[in-house]
N, C-alpha and C. Protein backbone atom coordinates (compact mmCIF):
# COMPACT_ATOMS: atom_id res chain seq x y z
N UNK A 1 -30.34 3.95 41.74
CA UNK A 1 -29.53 4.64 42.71
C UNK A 1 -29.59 6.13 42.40
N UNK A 2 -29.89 6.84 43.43
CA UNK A 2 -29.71 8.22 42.94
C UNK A 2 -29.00 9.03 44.26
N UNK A 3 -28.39 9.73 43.91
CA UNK A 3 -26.94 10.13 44.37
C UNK A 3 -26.68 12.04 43.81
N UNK A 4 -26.92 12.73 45.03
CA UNK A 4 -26.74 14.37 44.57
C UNK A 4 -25.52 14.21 43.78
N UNK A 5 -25.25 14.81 42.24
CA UNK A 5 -23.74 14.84 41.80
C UNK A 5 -23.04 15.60 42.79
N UNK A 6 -22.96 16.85 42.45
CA UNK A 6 -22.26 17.87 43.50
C UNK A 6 -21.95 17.15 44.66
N UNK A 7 -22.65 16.70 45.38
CA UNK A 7 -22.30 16.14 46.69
C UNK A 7 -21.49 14.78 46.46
N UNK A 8 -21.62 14.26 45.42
CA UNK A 8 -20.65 13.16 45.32
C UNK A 8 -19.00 13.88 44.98
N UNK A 9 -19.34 14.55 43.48
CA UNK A 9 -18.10 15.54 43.74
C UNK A 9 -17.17 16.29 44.59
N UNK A 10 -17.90 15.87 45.54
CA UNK A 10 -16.88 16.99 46.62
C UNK A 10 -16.67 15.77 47.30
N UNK A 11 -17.02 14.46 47.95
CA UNK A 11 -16.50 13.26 48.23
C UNK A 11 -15.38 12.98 47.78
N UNK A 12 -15.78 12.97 46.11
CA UNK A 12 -14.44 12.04 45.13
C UNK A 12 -13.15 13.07 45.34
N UNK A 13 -13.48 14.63 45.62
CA UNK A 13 -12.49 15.67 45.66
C UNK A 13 -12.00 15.60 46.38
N UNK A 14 -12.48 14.76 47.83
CA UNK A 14 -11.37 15.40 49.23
C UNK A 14 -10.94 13.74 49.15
N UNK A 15 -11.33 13.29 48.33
CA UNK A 15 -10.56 11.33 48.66
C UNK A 15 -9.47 11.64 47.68
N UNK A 16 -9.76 12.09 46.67
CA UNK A 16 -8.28 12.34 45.46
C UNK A 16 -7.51 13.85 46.06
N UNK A 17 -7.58 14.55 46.71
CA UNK A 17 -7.12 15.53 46.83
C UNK A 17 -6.06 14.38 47.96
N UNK A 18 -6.67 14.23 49.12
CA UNK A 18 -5.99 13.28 50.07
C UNK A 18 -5.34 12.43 49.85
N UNK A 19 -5.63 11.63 48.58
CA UNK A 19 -4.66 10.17 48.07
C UNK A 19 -3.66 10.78 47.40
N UNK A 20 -3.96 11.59 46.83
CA UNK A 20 -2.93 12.82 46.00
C UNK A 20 -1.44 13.26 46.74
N UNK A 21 -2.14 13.88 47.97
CA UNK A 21 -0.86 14.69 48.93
C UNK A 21 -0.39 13.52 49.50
N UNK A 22 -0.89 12.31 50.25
CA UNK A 22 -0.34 11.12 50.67
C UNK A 22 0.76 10.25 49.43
N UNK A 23 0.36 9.98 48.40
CA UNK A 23 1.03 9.28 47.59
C UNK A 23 2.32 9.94 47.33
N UNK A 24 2.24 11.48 46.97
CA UNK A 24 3.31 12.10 46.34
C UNK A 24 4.32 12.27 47.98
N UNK A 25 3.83 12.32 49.09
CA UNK A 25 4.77 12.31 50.16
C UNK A 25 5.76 11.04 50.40
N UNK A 26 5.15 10.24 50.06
CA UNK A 26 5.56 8.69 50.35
C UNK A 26 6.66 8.12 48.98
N UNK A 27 5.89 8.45 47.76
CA UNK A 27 6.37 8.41 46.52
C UNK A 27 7.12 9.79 45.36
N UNK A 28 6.80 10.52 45.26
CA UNK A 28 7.57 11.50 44.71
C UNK A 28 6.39 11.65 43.80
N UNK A 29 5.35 10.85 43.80
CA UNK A 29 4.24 10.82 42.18
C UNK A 29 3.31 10.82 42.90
N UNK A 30 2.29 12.10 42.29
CA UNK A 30 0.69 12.25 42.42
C UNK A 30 -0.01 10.92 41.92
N UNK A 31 -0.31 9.61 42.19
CA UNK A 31 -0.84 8.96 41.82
C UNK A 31 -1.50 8.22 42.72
N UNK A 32 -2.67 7.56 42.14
CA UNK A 32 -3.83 6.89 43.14
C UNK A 32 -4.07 5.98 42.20
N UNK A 33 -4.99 5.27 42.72
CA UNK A 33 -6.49 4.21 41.94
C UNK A 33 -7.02 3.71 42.29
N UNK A 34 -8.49 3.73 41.46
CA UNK A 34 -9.62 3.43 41.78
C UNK A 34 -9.76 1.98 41.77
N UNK A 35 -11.38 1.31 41.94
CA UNK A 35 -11.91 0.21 41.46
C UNK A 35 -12.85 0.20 41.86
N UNK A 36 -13.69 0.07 40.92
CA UNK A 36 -15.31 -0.19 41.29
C UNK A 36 -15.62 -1.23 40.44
N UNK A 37 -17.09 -2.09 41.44
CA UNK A 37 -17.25 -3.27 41.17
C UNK A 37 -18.75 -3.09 41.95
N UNK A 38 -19.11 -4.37 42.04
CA UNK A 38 -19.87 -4.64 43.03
C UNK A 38 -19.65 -5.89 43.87
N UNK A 39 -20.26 -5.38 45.18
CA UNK A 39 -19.78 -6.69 46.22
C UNK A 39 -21.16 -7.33 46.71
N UNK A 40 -21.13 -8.14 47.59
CA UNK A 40 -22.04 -8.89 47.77
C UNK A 40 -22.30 -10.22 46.83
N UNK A 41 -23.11 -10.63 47.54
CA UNK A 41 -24.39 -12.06 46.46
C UNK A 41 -25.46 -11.68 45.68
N UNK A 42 -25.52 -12.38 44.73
CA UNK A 42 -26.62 -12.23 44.24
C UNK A 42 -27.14 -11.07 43.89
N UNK A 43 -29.09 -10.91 44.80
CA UNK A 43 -29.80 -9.95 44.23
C UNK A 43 -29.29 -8.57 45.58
N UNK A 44 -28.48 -9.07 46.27
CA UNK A 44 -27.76 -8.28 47.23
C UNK A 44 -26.73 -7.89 46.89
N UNK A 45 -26.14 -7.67 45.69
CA UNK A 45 -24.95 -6.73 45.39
C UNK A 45 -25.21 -5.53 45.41
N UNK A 46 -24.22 -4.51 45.81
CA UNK A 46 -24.11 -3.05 46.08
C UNK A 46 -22.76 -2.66 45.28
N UNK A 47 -22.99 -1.46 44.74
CA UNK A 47 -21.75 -1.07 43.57
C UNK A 47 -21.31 -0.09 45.05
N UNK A 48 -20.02 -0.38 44.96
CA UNK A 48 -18.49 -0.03 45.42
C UNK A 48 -17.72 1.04 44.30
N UNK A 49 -16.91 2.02 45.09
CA UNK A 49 -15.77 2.46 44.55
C UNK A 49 -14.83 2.62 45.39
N UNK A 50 -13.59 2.17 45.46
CA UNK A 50 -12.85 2.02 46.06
C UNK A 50 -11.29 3.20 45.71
N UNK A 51 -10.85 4.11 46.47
CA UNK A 51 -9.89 4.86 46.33
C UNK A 51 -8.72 4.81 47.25
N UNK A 52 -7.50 4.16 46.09
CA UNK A 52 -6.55 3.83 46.98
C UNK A 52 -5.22 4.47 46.39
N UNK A 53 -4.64 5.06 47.40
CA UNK A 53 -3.54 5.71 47.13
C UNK A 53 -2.44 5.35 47.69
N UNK A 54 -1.05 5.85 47.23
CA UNK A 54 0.08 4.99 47.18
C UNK A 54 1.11 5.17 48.51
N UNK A 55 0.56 6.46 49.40
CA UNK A 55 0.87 6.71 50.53
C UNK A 55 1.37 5.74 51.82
N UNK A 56 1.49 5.84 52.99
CA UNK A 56 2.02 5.29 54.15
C UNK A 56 1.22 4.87 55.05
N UNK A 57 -0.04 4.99 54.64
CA UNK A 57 -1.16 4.46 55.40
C UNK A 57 -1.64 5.14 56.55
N UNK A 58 -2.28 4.40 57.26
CA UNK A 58 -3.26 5.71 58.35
C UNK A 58 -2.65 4.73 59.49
N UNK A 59 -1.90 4.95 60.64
CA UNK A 59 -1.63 4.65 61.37
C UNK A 59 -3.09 4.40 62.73
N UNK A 60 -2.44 3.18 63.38
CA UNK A 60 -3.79 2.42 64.00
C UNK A 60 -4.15 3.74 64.98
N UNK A 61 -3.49 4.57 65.70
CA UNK A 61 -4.28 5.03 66.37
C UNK A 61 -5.22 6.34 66.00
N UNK A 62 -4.62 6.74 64.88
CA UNK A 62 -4.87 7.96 64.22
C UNK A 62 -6.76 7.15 63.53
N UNK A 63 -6.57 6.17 62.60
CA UNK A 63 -7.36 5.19 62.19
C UNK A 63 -8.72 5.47 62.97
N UNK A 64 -8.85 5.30 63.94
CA UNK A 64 -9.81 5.20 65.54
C UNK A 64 -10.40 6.69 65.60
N UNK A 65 -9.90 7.84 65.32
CA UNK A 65 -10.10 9.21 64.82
C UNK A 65 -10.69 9.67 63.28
N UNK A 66 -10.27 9.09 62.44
CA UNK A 66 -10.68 9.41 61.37
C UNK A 66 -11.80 10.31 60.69
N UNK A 67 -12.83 10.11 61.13
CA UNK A 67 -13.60 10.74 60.41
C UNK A 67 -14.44 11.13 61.94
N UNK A 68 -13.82 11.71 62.31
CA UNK A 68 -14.48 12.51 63.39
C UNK A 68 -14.31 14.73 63.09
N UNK A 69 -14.70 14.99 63.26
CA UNK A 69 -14.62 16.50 63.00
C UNK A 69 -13.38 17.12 63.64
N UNK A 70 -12.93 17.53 63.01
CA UNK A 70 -11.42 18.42 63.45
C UNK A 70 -10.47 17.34 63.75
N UNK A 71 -10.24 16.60 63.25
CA UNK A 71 -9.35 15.38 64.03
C UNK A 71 -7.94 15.77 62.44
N UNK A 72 -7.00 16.04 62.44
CA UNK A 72 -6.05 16.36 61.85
C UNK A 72 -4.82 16.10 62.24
N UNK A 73 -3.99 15.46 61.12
CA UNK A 73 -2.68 14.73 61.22
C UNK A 73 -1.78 16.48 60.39
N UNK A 74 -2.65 17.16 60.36
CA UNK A 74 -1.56 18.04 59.05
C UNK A 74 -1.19 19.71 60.37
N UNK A 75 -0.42 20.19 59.88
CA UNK A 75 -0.14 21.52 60.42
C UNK A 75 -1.26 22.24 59.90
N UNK A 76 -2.20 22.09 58.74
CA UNK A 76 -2.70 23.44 57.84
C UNK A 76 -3.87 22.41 57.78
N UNK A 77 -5.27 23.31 57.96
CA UNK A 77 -6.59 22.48 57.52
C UNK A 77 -7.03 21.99 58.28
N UNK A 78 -8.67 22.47 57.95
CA UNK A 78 -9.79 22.00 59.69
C UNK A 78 -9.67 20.92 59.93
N UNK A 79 -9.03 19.54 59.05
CA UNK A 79 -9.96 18.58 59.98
C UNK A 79 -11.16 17.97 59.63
N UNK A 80 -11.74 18.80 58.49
CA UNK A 80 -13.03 18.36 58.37
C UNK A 80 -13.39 17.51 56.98
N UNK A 81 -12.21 17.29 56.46
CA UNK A 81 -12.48 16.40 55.08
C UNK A 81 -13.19 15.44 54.78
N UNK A 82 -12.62 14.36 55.73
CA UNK A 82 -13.19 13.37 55.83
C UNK A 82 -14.67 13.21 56.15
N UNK A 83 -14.79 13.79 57.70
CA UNK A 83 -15.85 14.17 58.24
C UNK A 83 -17.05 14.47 57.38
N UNK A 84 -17.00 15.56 57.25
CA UNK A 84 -17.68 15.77 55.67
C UNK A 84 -18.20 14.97 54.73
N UNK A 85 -16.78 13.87 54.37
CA UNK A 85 -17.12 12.80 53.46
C UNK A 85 -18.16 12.22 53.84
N UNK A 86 -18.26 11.97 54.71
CA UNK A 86 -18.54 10.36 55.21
C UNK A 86 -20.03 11.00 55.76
N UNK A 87 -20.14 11.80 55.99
CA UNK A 87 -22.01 12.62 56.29
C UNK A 87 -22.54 12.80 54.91
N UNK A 88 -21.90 13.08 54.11
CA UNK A 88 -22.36 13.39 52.90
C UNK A 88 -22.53 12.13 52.04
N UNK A 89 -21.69 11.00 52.07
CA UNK A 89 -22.68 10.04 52.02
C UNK A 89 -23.33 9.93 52.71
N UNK A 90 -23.81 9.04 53.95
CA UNK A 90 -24.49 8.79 54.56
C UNK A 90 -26.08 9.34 53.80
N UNK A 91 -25.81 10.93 53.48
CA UNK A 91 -27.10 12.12 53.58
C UNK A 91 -27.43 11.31 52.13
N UNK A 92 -26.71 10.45 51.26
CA UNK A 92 -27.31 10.01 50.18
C UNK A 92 -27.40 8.51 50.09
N UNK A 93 -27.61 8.03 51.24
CA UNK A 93 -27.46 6.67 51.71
C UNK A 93 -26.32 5.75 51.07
N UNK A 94 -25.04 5.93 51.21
CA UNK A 94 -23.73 5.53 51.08
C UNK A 94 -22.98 5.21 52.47
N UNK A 95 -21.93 4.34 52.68
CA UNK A 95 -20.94 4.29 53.14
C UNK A 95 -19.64 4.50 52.83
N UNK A 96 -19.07 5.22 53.75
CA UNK A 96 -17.86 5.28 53.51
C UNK A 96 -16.92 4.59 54.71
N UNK A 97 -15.83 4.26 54.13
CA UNK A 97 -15.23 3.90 55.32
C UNK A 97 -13.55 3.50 55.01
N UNK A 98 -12.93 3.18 55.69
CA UNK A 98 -11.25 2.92 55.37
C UNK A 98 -10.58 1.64 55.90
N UNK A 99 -9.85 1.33 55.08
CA UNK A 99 -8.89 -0.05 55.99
C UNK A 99 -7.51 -0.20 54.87
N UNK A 100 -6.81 -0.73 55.14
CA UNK A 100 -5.53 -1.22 54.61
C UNK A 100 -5.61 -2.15 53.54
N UNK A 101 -5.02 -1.77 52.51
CA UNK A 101 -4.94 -3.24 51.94
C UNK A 101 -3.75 -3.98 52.17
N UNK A 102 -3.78 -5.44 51.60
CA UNK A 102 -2.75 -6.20 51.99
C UNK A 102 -1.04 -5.50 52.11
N UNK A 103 -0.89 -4.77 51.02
CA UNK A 103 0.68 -4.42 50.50
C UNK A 103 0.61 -2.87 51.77
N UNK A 104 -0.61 -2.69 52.88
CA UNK A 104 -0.31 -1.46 53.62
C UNK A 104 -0.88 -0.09 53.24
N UNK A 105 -1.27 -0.11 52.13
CA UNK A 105 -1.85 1.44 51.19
C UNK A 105 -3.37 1.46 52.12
N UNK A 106 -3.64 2.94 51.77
CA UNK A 106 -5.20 3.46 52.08
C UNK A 106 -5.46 3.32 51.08
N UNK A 107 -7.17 2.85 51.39
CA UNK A 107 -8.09 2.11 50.81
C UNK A 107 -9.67 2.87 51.54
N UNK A 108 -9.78 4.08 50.48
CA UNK A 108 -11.29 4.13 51.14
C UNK A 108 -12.67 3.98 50.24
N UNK A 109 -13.58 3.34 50.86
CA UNK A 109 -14.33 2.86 49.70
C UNK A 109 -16.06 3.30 49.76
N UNK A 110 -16.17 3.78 48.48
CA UNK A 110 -17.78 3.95 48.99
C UNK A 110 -18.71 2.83 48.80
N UNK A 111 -19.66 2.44 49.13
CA UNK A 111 -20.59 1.61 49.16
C UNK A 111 -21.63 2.36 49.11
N UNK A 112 -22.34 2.36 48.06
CA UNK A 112 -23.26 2.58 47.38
C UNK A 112 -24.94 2.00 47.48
N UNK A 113 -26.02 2.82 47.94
CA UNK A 113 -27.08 2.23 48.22
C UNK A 113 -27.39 0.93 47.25
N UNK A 114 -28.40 0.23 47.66
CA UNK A 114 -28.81 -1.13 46.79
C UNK A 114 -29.31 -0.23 45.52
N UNK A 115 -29.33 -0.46 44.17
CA UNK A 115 -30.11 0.30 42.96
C UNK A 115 -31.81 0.28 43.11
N UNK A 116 -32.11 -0.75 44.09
CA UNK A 116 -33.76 -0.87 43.98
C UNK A 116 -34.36 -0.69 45.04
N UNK A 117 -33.39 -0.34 46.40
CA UNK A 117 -33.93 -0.17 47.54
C UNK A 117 -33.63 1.38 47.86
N UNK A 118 -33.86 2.11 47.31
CA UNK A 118 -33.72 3.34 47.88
C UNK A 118 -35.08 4.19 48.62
N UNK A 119 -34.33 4.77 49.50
CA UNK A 119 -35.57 5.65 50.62
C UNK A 119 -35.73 6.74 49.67
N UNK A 120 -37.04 6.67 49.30
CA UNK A 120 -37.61 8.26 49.33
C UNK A 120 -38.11 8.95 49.59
């Protein structure tokens, strides 16, 4: 798997910066967490990291917007965090994407190219 650092860094920055300001609004505490694993079968597993923070979740219609450019729930800030995110994987063959977990928290997770199938 090979993966620009920098460009992953600024991913992991606007997912912890975001789980960050969400958690401490909801909770009073800067806190998040991770998990990485891999999913799939077999010789088809793909390593995952998953960033979930302790916040109020992404409401369904807002959800449907997400990672579109300028799309913003805040008074302050383009809009473009996510957006960003989620091209910048892509540009290193990753997914990103979001959903709820059971207890209601955001949950966004990268999915990570196969280790042996990569485009070069």
């Amino acid at each position: 798997m090979r993966v620009i650092v920098s460009q992953l860094e600024q991913i992991l920055n606007n997912l912890f910066e975001n789980g960050l300001r969400y958690s401490a609004r909801k909770t009073g505490f800067t806190t998040l967490s991770m998990e990485a694993g891999m999913a799939g079968q077999n010789e088809n597993q793909i390593p995952y990291l998953n960033v979930i923070d302790e916040g109020a979740g992404v409401d369904p219609e807002t959800e449907e917007h997400l990672f579109e450019p300028f799309h913003t729930t805040e008074t302050s800030g383009t809009g473009l965090g996510l957006y960003i995110s989620k091209e910048l994987c892509e540009a290193n063959q990753a997914q990103l994407s979001y959903r709820r977990t059971e207890s209601g928290k955001s949950c966004f997770s990268i999915h990570f190219p196969h280790p042996d199938r990569n485009i070069d």
